[in-house]
N, C-alpha and C. Protein backbone atom coordinates (compact mmCIF):
# COMPACT_ATOMS: atom_id res chain seq x y z
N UNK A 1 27.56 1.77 15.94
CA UNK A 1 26.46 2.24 16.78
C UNK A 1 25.20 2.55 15.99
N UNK A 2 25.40 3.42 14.82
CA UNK A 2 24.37 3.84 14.12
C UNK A 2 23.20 2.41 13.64
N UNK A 3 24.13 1.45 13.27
CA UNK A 3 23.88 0.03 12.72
C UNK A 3 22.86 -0.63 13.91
N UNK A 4 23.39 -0.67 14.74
CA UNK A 4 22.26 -1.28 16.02
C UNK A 4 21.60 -0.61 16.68
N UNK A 5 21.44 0.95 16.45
CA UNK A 5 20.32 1.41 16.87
C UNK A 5 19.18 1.14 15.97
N UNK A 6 19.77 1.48 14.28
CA UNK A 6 18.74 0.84 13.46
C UNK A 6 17.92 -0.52 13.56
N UNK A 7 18.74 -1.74 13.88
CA UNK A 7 18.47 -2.76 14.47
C UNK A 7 17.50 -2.66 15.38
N UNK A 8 17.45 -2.23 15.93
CA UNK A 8 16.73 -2.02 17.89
C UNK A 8 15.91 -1.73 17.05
N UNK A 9 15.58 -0.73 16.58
CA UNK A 9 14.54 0.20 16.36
C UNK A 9 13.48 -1.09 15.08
N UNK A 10 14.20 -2.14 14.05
CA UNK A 10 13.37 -2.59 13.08
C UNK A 10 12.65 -3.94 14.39
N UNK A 11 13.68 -4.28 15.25
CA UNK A 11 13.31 -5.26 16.04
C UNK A 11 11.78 -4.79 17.38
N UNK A 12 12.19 -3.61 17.51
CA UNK A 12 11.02 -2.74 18.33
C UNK A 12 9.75 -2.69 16.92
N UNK A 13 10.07 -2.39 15.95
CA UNK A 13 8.77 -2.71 15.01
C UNK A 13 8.08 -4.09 15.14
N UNK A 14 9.06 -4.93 14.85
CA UNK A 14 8.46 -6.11 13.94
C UNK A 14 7.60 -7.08 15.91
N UNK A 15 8.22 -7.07 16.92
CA UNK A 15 7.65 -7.54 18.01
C UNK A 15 6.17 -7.01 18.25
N UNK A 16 5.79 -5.97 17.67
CA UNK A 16 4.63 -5.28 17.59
C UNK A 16 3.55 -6.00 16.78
N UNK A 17 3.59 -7.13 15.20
CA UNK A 17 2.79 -7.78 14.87
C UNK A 17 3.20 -9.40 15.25
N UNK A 18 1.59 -9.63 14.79
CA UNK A 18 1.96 -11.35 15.05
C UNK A 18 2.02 -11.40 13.67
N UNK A 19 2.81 -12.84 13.38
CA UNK A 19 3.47 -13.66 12.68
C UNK A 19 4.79 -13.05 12.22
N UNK A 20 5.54 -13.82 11.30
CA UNK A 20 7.16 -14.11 11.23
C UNK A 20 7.28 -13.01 9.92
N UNK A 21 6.73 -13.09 8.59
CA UNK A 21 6.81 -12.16 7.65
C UNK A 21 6.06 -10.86 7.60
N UNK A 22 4.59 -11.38 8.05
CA UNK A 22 4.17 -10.03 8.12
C UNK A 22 4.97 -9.13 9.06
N UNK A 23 5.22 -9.31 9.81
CA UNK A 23 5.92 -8.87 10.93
C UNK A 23 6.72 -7.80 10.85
N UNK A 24 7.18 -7.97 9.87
CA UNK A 24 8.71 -7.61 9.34
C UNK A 24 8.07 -6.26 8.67
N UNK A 25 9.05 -5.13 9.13
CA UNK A 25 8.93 -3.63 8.50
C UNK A 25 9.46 -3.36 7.43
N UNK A 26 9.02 -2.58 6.90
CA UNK A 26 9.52 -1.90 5.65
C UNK A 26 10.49 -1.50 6.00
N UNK A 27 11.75 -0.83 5.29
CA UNK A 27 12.85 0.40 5.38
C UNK A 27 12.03 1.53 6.16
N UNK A 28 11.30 2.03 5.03
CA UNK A 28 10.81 3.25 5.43
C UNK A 28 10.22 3.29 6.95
N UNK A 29 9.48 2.42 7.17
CA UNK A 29 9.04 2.26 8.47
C UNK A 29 9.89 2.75 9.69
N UNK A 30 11.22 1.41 9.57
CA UNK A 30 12.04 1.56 10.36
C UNK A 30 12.78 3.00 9.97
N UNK A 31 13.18 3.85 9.10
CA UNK A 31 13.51 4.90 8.83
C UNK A 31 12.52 5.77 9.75
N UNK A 32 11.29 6.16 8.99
CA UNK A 32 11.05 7.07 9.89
C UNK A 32 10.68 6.88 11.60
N UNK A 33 11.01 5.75 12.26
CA UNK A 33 11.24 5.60 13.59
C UNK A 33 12.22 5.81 13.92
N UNK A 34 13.46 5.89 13.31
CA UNK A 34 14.91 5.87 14.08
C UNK A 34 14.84 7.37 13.67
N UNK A 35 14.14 8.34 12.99
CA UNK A 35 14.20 9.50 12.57
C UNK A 35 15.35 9.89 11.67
N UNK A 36 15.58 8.82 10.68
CA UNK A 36 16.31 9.12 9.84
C UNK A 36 15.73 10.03 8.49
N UNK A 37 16.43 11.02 8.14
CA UNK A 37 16.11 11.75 6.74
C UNK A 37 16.99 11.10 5.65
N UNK A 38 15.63 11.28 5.18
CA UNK A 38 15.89 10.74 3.39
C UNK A 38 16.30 11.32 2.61
């Protein structure tokens, strides 16, 4: 579960820019959206 919320959450990032690499979030990004502590 933990695994595909993370998922959801990098896939809810990256639909947010255009193109294929830029696109793509950092860790941290997706970290602090799923509200994970470091």
């Amino acid at each position: 579960p933990d695994a595909l919320a993370w998922a959801g959450t990098a896939a809810a990032l990256s639909v947010q820019r255009a193109g294929a690499a830029p696109s793509m979030p950092h860790r941290s990004e997706i970290d602090a959206s799923a509200g994970v502590v470091a």
